[in-house]
PDB file of N, CA and C in Angstrom:
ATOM      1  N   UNK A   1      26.445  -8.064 -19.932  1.00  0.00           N
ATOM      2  CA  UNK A   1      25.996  -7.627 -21.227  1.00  0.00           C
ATOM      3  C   UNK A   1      24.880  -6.617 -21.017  1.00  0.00           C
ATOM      4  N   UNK A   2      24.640  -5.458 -21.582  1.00  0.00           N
ATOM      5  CA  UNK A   2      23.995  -4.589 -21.584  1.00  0.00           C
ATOM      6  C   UNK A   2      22.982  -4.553 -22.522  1.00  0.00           C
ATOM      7  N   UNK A   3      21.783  -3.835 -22.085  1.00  0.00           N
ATOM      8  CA  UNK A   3      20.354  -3.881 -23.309  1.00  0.00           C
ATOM      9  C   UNK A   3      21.147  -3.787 -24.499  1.00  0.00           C
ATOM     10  N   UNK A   4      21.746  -2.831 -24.752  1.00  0.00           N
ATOM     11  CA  UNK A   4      22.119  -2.357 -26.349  1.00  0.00           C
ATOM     12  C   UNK A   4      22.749  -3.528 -26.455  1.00  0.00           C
ATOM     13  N   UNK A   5      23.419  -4.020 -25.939  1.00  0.00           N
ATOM     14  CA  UNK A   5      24.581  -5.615 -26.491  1.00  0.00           C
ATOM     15  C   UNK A   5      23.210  -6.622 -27.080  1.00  0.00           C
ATOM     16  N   UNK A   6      22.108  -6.774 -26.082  1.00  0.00           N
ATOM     17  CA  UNK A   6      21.211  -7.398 -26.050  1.00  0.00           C
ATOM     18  C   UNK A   6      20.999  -7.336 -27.710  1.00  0.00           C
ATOM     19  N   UNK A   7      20.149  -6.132 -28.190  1.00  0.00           N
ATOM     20  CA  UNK A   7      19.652  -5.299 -28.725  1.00  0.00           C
ATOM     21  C   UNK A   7      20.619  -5.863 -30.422  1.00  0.00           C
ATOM     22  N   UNK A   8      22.221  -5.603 -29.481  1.00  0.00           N
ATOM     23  CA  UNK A   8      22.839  -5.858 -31.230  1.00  0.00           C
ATOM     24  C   UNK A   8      22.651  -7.263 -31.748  1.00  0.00           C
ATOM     25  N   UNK A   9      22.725  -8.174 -30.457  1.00  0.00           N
ATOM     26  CA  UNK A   9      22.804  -9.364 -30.796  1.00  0.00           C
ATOM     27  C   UNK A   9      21.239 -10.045 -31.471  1.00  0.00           C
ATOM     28  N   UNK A  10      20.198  -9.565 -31.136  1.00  0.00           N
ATOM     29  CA  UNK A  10      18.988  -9.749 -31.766  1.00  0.00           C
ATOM     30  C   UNK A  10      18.950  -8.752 -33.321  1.00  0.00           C
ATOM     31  N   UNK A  11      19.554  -8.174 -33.470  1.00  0.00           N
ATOM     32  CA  UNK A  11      19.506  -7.389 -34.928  1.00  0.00           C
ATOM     33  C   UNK A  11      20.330  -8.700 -36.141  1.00  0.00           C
ATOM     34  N   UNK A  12      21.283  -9.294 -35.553  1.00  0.00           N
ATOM     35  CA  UNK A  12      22.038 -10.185 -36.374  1.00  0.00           C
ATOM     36  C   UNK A  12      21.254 -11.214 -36.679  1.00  0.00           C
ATOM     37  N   UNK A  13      20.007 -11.551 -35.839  1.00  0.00           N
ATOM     38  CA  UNK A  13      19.043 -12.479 -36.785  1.00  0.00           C
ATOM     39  C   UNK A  13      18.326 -12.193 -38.003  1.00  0.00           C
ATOM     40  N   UNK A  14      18.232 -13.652 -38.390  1.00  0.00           N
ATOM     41  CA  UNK A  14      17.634 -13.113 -39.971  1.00  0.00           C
ATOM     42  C   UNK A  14      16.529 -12.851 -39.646  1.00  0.00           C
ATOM     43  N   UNK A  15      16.490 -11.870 -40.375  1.00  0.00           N
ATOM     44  CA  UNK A  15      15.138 -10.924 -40.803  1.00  0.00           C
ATOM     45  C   UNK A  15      13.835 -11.559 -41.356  1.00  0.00           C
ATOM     46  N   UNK A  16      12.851 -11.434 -41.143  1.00  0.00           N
ATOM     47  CA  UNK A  16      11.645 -12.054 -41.840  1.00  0.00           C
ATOM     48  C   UNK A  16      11.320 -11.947 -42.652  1.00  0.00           C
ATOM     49  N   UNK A  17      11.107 -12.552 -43.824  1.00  0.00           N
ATOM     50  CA  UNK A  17      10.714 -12.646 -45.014  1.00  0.00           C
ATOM     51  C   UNK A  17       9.389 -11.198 -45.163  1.00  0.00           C
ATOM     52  N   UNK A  18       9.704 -10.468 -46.282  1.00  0.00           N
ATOM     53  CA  UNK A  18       8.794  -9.360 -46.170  1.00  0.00           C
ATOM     54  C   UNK A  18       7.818  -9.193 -46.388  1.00  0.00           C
ATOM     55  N   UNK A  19       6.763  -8.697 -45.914  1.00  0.00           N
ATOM     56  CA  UNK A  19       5.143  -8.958 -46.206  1.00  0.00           C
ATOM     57  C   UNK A  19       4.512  -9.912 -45.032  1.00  0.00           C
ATOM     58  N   UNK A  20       5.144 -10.212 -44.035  1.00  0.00           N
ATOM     59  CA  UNK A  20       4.974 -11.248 -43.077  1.00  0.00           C
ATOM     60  C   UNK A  20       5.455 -10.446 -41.778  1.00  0.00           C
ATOM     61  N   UNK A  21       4.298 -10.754 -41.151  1.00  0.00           N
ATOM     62  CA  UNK A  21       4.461 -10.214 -39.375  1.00  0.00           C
ATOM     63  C   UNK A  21       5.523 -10.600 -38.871  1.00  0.00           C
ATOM     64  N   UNK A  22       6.258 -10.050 -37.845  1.00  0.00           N
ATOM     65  CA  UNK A  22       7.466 -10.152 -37.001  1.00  0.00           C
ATOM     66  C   UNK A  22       6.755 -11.369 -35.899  1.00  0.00           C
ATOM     67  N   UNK A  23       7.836 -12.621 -35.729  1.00  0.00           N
ATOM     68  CA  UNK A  23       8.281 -13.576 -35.273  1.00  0.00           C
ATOM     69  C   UNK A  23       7.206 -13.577 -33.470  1.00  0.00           C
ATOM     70  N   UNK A  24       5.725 -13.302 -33.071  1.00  0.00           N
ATOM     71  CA  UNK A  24       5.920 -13.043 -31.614  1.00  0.00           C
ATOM     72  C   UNK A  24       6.751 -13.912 -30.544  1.00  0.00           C
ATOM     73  N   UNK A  25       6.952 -15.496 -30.906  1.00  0.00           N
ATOM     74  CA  UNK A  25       7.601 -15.942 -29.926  1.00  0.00           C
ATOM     75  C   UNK A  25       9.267 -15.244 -29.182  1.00  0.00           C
ATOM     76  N   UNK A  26       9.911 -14.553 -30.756  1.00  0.00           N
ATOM     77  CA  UNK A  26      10.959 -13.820 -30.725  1.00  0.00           C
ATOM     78  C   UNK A  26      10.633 -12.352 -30.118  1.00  0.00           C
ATOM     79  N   UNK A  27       9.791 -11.698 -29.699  1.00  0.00           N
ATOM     80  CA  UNK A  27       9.173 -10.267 -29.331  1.00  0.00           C
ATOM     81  C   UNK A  27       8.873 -10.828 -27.978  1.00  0.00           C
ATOM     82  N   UNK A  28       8.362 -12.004 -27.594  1.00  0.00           N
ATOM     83  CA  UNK A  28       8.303 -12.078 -26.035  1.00  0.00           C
ATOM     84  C   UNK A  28       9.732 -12.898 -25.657  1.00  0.00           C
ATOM     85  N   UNK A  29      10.418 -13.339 -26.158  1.00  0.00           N
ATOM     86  CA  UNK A  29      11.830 -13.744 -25.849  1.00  0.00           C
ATOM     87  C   UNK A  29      12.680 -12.069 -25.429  1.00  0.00           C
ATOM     88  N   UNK A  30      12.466 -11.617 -26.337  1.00  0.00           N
ATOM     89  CA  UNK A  30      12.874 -10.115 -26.172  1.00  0.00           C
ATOM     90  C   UNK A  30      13.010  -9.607 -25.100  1.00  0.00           C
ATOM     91  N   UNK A  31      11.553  -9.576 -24.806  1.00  0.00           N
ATOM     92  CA  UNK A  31      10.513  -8.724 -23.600  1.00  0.00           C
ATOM     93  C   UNK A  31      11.283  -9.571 -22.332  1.00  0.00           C
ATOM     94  N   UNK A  32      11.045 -10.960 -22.605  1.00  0.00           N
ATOM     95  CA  UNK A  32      11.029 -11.794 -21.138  1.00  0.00           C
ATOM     96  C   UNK A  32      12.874 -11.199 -20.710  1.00  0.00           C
ATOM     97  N   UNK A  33      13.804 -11.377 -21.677  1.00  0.00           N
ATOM     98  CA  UNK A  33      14.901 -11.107 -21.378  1.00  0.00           C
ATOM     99  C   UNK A  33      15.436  -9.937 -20.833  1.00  0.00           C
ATOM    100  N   UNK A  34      14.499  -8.980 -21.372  1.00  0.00           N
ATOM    101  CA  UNK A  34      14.987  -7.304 -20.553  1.00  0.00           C
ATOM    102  C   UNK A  34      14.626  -7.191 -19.141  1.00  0.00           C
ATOM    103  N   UNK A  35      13.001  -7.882 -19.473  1.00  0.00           N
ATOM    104  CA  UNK A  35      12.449  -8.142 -17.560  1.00  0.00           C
ATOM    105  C   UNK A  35      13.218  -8.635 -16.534  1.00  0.00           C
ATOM    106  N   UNK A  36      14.034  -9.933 -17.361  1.00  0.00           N
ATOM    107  CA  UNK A  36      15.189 -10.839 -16.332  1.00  0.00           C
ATOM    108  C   UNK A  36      16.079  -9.857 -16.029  1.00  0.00           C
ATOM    109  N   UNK A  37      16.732  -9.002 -16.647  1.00  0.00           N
ATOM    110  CA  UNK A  37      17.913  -8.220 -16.586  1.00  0.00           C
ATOM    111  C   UNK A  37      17.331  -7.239 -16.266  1.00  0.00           C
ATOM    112  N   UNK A  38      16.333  -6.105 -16.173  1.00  0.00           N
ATOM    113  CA  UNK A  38      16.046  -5.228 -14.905  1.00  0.00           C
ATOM    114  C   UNK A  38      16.158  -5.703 -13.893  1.00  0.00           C
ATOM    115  N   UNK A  39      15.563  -6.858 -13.371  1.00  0.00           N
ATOM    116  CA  UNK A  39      15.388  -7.554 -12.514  1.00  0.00           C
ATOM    117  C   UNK A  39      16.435  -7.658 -11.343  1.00  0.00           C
ATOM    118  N   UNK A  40      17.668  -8.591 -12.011  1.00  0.00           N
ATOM    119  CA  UNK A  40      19.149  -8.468 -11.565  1.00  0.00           C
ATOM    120  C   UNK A  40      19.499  -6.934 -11.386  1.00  0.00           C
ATOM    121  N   UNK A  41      19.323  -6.253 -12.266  1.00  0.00           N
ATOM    122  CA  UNK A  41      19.895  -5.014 -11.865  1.00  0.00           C
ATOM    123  C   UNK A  41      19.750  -4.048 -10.629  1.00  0.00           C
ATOM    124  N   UNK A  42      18.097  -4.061 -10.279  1.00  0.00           N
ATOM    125  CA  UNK A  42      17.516  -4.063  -9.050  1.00  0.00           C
ATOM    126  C   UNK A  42      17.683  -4.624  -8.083  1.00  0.00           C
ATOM    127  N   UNK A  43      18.168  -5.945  -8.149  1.00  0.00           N
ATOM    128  CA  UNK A  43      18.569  -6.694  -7.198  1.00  0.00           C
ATOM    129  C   UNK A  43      20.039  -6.169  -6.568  1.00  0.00           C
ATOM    130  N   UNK A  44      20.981  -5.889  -7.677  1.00  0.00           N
ATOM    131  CA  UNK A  44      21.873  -5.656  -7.059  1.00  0.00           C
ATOM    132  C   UNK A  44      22.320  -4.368  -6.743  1.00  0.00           C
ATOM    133  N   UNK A  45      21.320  -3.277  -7.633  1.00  0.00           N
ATOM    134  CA  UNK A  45      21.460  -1.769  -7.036  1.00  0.00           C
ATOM    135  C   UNK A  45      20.760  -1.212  -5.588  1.00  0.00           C
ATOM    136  N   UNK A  46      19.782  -2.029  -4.921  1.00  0.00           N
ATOM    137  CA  UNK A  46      18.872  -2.128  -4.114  1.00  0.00           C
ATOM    138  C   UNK A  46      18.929  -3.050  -2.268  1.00  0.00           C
ATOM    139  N   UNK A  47      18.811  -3.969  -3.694  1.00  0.00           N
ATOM    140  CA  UNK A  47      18.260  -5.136  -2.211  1.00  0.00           C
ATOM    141  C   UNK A  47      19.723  -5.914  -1.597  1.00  0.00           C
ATOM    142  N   UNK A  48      20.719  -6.272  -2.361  1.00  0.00           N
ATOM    143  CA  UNK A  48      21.550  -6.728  -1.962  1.00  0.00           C
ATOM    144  C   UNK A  48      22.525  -5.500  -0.764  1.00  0.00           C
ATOM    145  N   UNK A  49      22.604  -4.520  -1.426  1.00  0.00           N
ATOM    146  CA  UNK A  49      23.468  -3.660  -0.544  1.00  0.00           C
ATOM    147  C   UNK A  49      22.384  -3.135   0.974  1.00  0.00           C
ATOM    148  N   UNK A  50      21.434  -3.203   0.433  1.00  0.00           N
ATOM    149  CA  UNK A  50      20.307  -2.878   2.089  1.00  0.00           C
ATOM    150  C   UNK A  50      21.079  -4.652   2.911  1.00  0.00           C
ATOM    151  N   UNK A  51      20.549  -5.403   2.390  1.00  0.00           N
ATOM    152  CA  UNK A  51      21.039  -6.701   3.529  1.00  0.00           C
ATOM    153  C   UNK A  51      22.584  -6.387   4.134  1.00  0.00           C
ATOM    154  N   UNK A  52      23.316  -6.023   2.944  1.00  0.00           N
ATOM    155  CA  UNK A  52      24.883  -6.455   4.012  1.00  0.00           C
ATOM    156  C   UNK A  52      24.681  -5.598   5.376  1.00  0.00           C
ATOM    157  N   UNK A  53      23.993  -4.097   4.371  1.00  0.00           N
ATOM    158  CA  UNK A  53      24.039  -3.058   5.662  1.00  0.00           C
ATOM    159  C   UNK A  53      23.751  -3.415   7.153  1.00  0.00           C
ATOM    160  N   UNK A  54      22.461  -4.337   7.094  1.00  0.00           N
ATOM    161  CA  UNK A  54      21.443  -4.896   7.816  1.00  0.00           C
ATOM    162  C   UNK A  54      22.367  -5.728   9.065  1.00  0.00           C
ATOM    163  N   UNK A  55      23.235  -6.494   7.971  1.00  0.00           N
ATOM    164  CA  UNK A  55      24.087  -7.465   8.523  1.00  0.00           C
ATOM    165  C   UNK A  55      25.266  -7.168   8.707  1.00  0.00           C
ATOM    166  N   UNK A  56      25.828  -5.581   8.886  1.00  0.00           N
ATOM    167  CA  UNK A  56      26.974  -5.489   9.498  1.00  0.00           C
ATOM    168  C   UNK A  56      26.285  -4.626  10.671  1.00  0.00           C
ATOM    169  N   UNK A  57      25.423  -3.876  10.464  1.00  0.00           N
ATOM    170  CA  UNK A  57      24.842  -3.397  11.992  1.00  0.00           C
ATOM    171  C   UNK A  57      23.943  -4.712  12.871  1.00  0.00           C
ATOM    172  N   UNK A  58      23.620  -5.575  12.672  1.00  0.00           N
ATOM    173  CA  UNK A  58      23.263  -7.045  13.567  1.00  0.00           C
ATOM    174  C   UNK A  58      25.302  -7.091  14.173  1.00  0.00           C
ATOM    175  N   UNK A  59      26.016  -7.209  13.684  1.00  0.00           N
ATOM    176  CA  UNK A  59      27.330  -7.509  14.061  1.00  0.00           C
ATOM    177  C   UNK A  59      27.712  -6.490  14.920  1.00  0.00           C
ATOM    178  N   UNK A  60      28.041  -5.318  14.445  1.00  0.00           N
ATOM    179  CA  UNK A  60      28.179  -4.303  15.302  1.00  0.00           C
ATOM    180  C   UNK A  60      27.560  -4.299  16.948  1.00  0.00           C
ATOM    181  N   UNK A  61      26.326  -4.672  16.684  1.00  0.00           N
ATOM    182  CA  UNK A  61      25.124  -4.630  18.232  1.00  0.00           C
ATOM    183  C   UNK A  61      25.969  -5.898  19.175  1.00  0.00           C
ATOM    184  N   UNK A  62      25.955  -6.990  18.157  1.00  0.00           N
ATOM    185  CA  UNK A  62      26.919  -8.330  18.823  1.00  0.00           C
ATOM    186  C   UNK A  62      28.015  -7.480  19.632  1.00  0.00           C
ATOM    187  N   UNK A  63      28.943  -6.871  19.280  1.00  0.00           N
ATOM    188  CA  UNK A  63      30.119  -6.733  19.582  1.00  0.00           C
ATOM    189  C   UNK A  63      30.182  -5.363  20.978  1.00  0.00           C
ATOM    190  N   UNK A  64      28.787  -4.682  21.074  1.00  0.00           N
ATOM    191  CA  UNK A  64      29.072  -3.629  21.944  1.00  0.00           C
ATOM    192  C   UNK A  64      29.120  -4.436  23.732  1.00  0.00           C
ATOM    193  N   UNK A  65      29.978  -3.696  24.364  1.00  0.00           N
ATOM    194  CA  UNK A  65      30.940  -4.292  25.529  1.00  0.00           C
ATOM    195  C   UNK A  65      30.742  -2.601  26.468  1.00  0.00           C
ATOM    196  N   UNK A  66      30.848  -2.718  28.035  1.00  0.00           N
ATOM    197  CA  UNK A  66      30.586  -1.941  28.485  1.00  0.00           C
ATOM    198  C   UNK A  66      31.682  -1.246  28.437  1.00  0.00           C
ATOM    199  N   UNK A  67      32.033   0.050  28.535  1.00  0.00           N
ATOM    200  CA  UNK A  67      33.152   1.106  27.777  1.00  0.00           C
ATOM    201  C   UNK A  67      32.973   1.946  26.724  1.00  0.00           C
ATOM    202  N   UNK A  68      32.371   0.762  26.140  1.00  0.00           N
ATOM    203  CA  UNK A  68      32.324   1.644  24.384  1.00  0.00           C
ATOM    204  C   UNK A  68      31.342   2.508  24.312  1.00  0.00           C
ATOM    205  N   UNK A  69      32.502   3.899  23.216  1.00  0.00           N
ATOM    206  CA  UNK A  69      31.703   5.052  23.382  1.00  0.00           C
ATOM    207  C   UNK A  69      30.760   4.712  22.186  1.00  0.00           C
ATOM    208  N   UNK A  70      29.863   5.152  22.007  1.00  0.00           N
ATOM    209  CA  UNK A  70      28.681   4.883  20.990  1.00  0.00           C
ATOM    210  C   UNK A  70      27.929   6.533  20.603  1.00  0.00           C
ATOM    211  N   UNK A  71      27.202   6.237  19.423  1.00  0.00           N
ATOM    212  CA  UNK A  71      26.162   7.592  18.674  1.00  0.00           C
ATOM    213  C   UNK A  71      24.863   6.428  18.429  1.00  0.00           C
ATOM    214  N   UNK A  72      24.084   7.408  18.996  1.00  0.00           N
ATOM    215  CA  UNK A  72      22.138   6.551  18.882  1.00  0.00           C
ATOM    216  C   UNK A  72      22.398   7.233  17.382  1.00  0.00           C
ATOM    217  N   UNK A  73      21.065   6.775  17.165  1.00  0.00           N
ATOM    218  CA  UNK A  73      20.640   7.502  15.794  1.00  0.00           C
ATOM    219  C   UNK A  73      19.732   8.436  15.881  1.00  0.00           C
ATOM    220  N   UNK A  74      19.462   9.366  17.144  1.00  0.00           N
ATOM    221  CA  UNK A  74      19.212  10.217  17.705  1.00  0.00           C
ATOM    222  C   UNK A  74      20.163  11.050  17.999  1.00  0.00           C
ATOM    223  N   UNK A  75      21.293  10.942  17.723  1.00  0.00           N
ATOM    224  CA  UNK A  75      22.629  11.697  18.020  1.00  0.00           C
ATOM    225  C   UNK A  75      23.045  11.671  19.163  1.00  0.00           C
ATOM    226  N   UNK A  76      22.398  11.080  20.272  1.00  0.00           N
ATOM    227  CA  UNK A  76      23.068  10.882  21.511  1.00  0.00           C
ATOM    228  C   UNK A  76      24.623  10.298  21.901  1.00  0.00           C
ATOM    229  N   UNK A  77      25.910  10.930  21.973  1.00  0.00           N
ATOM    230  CA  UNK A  77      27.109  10.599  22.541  1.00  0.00           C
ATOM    231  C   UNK A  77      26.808   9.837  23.809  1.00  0.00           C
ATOM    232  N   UNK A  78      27.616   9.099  23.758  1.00  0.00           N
ATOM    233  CA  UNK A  78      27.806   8.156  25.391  1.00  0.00           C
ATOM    234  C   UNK A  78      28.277   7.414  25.663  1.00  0.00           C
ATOM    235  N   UNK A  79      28.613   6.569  26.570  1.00  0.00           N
ATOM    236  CA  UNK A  79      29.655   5.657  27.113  1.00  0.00           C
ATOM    237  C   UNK A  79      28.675   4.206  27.719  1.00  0.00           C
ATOM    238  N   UNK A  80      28.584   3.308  26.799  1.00  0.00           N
ATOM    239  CA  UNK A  80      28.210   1.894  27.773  1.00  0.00           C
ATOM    240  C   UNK A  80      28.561   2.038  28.748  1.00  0.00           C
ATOM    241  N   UNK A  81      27.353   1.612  29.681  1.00  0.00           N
ATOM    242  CA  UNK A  81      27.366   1.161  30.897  1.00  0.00           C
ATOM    243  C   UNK A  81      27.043  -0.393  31.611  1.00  0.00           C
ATOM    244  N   UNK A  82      26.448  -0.882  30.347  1.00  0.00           N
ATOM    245  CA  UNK A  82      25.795  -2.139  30.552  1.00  0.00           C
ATOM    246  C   UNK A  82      25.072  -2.237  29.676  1.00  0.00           C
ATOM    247  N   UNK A  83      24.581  -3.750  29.408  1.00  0.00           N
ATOM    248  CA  UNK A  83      24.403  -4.232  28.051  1.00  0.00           C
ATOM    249  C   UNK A  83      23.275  -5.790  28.526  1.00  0.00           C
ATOM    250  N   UNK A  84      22.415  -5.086  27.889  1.00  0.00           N
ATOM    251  CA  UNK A  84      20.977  -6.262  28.171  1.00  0.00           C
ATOM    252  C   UNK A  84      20.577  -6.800  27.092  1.00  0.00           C
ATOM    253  N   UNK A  85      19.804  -7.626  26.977  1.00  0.00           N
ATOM    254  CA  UNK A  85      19.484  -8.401  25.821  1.00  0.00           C
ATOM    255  C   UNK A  85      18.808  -7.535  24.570  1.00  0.00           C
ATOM    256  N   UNK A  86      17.726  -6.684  25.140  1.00  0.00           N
ATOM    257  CA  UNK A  86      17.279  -5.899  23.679  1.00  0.00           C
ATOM    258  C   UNK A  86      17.609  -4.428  24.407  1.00  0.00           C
ATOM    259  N   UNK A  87      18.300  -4.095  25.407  1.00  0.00           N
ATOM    260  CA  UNK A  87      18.293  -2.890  25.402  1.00  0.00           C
ATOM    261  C   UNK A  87      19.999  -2.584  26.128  1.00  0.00           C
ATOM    262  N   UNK A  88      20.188  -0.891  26.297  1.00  0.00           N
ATOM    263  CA  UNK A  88      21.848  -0.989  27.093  1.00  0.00           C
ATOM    264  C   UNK A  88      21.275   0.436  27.321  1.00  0.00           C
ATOM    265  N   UNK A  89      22.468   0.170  28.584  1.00  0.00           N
ATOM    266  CA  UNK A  89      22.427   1.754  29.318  1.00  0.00           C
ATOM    267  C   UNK A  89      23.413   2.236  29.256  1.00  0.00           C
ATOM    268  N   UNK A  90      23.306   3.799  28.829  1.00  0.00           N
ATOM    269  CA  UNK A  90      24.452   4.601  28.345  1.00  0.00           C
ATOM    270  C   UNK A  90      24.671   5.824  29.518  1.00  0.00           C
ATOM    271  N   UNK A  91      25.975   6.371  29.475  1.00  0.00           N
ATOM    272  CA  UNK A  91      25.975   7.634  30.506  1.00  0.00           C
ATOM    273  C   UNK A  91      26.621   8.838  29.253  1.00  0.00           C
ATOM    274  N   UNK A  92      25.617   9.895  29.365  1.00  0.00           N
ATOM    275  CA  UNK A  92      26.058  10.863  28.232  1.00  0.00           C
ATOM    276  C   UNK A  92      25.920  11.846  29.322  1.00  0.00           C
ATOM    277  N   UNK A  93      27.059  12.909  29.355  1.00  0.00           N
ATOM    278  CA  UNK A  93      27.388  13.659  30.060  1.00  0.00           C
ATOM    279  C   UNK A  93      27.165  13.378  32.023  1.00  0.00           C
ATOM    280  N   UNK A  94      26.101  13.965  32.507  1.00  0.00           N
ATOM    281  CA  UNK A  94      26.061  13.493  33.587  1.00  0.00           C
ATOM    282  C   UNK A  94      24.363  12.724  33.574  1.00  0.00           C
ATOM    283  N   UNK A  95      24.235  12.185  32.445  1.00  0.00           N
ATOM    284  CA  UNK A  95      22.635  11.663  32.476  1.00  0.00           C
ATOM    285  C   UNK A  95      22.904  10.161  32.414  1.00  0.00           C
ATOM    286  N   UNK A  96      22.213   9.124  32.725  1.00  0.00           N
ATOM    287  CA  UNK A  96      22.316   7.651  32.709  1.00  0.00           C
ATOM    288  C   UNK A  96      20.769   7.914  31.808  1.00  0.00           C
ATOM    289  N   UNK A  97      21.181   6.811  30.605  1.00  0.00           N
ATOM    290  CA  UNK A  97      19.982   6.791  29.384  1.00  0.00           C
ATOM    291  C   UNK A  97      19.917   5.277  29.309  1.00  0.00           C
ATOM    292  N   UNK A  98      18.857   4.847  28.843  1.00  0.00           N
ATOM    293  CA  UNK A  98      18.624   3.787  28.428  1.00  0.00           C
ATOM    294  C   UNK A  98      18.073   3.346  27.096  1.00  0.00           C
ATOM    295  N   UNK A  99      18.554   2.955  25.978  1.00  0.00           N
ATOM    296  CA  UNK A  99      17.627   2.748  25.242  1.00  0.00           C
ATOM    297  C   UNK A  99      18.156   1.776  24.825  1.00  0.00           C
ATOM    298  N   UNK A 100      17.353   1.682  23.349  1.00  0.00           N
ATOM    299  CA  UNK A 100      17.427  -0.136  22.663  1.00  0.00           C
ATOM    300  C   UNK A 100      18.300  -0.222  21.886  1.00  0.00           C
ATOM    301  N   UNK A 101      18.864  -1.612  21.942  1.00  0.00           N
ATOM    302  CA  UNK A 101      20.129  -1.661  21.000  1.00  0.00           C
ATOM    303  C   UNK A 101      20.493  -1.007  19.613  1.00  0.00           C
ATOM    304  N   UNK A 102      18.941  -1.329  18.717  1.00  0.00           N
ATOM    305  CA  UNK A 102      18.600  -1.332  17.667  1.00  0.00           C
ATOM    306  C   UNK A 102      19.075   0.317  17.149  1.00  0.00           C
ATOM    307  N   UNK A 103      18.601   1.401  18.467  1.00  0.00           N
ATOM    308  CA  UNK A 103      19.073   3.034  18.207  1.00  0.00           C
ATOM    309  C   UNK A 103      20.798   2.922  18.204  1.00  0.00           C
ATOM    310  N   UNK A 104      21.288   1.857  18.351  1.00  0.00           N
ATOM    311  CA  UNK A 104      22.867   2.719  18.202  1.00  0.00           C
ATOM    312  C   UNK A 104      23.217   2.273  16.292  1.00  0.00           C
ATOM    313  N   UNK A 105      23.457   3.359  16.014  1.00  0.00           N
ATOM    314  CA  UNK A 105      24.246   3.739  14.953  1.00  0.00           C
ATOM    315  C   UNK A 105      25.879   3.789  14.297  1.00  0.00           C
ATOM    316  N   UNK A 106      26.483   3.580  15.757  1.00  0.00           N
ATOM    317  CA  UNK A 106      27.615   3.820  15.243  1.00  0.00           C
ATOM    318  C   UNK A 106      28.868   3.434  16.941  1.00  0.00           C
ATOM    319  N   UNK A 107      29.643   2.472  16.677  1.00  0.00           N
ATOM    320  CA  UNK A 107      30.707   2.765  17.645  1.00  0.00           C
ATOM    321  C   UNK A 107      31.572   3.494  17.793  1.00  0.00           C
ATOM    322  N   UNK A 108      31.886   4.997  18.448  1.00  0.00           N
ATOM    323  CA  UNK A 108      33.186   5.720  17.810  1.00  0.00           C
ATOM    324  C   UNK A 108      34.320   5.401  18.314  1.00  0.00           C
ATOM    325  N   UNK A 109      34.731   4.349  19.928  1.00  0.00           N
ATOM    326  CA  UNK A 109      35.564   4.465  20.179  1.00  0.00           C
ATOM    327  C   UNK A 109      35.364   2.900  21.261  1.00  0.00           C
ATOM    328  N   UNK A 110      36.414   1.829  21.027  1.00  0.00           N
ATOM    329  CA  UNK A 110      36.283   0.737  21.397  1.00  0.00           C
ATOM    330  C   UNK A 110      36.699   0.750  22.757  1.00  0.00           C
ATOM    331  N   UNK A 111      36.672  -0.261  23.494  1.00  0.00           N
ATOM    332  CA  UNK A 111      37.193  -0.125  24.820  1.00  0.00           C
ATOM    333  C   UNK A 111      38.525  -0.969  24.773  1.00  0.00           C
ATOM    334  N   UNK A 112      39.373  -0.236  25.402  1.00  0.00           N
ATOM    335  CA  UNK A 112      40.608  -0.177  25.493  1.00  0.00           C
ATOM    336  C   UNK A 112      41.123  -1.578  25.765  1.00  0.00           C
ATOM    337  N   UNK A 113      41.586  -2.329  25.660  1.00  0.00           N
ATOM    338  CA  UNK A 113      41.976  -3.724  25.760  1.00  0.00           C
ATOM    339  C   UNK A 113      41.490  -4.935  25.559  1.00  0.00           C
ATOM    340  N   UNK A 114      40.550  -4.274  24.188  1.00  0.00           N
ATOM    341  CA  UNK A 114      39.918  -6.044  23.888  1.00  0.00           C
ATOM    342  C   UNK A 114      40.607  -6.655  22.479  1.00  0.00           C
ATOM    343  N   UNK A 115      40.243  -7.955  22.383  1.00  0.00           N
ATOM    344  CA  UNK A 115      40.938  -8.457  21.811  1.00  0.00           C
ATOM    345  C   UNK A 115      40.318  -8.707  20.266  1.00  0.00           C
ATOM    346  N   UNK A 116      39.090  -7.867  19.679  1.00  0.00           N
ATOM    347  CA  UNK A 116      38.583  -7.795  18.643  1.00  0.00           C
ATOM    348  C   UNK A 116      39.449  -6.896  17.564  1.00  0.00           C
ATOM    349  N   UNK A 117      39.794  -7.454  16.815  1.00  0.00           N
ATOM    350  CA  UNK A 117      40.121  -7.066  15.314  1.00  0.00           C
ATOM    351  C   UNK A 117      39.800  -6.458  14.372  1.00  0.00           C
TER     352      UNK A 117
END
């Protein structure tokens, strides 16, 4: 349901007798309800899609195997060479690199006979 739905559905209450201030418990019911529903909305334009991200690159790092060609987030191309607990060594062209898991960005090309899906 959207503010304006919100919005129509609070217009269909009866109206206050005239000459008499508007209802405040009904003006912070109002208020409290739009706050709840920004709220959610933020949640799910924001914070929810940062976590999956979070949590398909934690998976990705799981899954790198020596072979696989990989991109840092430095743009470095290269080929696993080996694979350490917080860090792996890569061979990009004729250089042996080392850095931390956390810089790879991207697998482009799996190693040839594994049995991941």
């Amino acid at each position: 349901m959207t503010l304006t739905g919100i919005n129509a559905l609070l217009a269909f209450a009866p109206a206050p007798p005239s000459g008499t201030a508007p209802n405040p418990t009904g003006q912070m019911l109002q208020m409290l309800g739009t706050l709840v529903f920004m709220v959610v909305i933020i949640y799910f334009a924001m914070i929810r899609p940062q976590q999956k991200k979070a949590k398909d690159h934690e998976n990705l790092l799981k899954t790198l195997k020596p072979g696989d060609k990989v991109v840092t987030s430095g743009g470095i191309i290269g080929v696993v060479i080996s694979v350490k607990e917080r860090s792996l060594s890569i061979r990009s062209a004729d250089t042996k690199l080392e850095v931390l898991k956390s810089a790879v960005s991207d697998i482009t090309e799996k190693v040839s006979g594994s049995t991941d899906s």
